[in-house]
Protein backbone atom coordinates (compact mmCIF):
# COMPACT_ATOMS: atom_id res chain seq x y z
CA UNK A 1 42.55 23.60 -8.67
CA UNK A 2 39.98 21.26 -9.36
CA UNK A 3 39.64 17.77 -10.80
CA UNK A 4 38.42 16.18 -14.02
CA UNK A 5 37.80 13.20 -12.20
CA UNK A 6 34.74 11.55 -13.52
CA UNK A 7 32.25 10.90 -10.29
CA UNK A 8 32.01 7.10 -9.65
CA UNK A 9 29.01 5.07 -8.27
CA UNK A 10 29.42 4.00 -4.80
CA UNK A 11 28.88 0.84 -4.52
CA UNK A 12 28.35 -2.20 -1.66
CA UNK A 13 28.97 -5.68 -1.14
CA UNK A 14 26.18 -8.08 -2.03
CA UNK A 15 25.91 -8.62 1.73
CA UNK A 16 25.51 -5.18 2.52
CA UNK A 17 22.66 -4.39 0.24
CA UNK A 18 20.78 -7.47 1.46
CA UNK A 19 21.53 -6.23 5.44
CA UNK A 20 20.02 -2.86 3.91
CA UNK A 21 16.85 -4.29 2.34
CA UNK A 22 16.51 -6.87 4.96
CA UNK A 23 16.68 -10.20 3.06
CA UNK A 24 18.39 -13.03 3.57
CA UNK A 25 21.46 -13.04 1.27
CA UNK A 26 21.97 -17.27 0.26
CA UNK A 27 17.75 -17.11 -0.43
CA UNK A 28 18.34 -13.93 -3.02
CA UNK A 29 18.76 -14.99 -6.80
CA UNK A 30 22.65 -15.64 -7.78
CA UNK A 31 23.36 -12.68 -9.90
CA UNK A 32 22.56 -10.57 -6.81
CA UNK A 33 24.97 -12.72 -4.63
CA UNK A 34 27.50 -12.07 -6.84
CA UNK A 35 28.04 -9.23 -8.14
CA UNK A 36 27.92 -5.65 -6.55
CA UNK A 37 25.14 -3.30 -5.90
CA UNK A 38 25.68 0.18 -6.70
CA UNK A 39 23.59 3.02 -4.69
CA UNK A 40 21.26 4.04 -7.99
CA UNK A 41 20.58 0.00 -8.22
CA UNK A 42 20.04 0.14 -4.43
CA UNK A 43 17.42 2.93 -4.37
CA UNK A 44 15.84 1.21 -7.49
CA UNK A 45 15.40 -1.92 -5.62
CA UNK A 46 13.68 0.04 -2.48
CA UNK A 47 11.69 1.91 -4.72
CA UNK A 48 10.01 -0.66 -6.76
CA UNK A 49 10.94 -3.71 -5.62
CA UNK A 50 11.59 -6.71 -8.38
CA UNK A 51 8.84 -10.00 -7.83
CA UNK A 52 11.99 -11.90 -6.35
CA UNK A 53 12.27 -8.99 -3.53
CA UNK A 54 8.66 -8.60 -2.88
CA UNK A 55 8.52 -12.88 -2.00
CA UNK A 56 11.34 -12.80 -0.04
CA UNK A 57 10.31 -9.97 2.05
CA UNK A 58 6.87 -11.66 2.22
CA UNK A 59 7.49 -15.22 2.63
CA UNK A 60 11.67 -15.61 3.83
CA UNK A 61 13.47 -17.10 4.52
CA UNK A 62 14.23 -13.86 6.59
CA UNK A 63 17.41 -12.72 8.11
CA UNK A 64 17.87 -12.71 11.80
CA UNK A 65 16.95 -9.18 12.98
CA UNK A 66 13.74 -9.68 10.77
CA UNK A 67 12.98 -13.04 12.48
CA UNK A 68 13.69 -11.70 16.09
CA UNK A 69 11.52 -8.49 15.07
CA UNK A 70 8.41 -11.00 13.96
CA UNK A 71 9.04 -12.31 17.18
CA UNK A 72 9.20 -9.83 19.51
CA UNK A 73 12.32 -10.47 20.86
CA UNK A 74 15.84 -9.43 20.34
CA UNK A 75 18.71 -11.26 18.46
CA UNK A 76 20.29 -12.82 21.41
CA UNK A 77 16.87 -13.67 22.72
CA UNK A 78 16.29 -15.69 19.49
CA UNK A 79 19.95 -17.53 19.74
CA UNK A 80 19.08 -18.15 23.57
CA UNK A 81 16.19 -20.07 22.54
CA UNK A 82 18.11 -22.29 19.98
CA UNK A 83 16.93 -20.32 16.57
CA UNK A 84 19.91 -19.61 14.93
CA UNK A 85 19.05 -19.79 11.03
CA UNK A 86 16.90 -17.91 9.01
CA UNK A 87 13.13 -18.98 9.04
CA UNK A 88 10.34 -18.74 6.84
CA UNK A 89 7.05 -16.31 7.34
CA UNK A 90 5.50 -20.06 8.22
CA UNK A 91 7.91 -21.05 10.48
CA UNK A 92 8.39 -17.71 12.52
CA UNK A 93 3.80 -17.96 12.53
CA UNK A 94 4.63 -21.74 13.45
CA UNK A 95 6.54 -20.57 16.61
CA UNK A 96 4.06 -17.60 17.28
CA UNK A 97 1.23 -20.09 17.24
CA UNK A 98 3.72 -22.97 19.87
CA UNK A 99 4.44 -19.96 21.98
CA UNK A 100 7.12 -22.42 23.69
CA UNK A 101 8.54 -21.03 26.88
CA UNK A 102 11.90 -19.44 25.88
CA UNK A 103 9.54 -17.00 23.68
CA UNK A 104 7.40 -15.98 26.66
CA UNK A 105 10.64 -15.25 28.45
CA UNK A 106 12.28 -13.41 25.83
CA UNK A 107 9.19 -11.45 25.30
CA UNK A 108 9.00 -10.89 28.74
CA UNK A 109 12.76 -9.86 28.91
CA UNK A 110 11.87 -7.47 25.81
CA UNK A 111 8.95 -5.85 27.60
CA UNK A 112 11.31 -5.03 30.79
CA UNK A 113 14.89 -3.38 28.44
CA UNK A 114 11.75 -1.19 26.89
CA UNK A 115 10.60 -0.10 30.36
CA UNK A 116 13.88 0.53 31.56
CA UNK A 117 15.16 2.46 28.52
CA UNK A 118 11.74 4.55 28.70
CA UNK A 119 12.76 5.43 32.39
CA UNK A 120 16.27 6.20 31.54
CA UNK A 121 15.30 8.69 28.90
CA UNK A 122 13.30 10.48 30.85
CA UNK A 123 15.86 10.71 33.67
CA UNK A 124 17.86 12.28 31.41
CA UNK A 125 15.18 14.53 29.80
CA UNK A 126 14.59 15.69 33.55
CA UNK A 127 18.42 16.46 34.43
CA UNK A 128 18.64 18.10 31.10
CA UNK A 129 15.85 20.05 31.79
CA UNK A 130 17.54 20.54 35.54
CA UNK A 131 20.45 21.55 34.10
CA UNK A 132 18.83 23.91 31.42
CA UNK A 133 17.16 25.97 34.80
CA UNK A 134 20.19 25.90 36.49
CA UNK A 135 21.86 27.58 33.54
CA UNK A 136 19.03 29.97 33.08
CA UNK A 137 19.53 31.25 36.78
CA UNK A 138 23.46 31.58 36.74
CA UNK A 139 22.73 33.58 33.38
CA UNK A 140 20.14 36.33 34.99
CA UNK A 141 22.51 36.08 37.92
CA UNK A 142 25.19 37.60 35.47
């Protein structure tokens, strides 16, 4: 038996659709902070992003991953080196152009996790393959 049930909008908290289009939520205007964003509104914003949107993506403040991203450096890196609030597109090129020291450590850090994830990957692309010609024999072997 099926239902009559009318199909509802899924919606998200205010928070959530500002984590998803990568804004800072308290710098977004107050209707948005307050009421709820429904998937259709959600896909409309990412599509053709309002003048409000466009600025804040452009200018910030910007959310954490977006500042650590600018950066070059990962979240923790960023509250490591004392930045723990959202900053500006001028204050994230303010602290490119300083370069102060916990940035050329955390980008330093940054370059090595790459490096080592790269080589763990393709360990495991190698044992997979390994495994895949081990298989292969015990197959034919059959």
């Amino acid at each position: 038996m099926t239902s009559l049930k009318q199909k509802t909008s899924q919606t998200m908290k205010p928070a959530t659709a500002a984590k998803k289009l990568g804004i800072y939520l308290a710098a977004a205007p107050t209707d948005f902070q307050e009421g709820v964003v429904s998937r259709e509104e959600l896909n409309a914003l990412q599509a053709e992003p309002p003048q409000w949107l466009q600025d804040l993506r452009k200018n910030g403040p910007h959310p954490r991953p977006v500042v650590a991203a600018k950066l070059g450096v990962s979240i923790a890196g960023l509250a490591r080196g004392g930045v723990t609030e959202a900053l500006t597109t001028e204050q994230i090129d303010a602290v490119k152009a300083e370069n102060p020291l916990w940035l050329q450590h955390e980008r330093a850090n940054q370059v090595d996790v790459r490096k080592e994830a790269a080589r763990i990957k393709e360990k495991h692309e190698k044992e997979a393959a390994a495994n895949a010609v081990k298989e292969a024999k015990a197959v034919q072997a059959r």
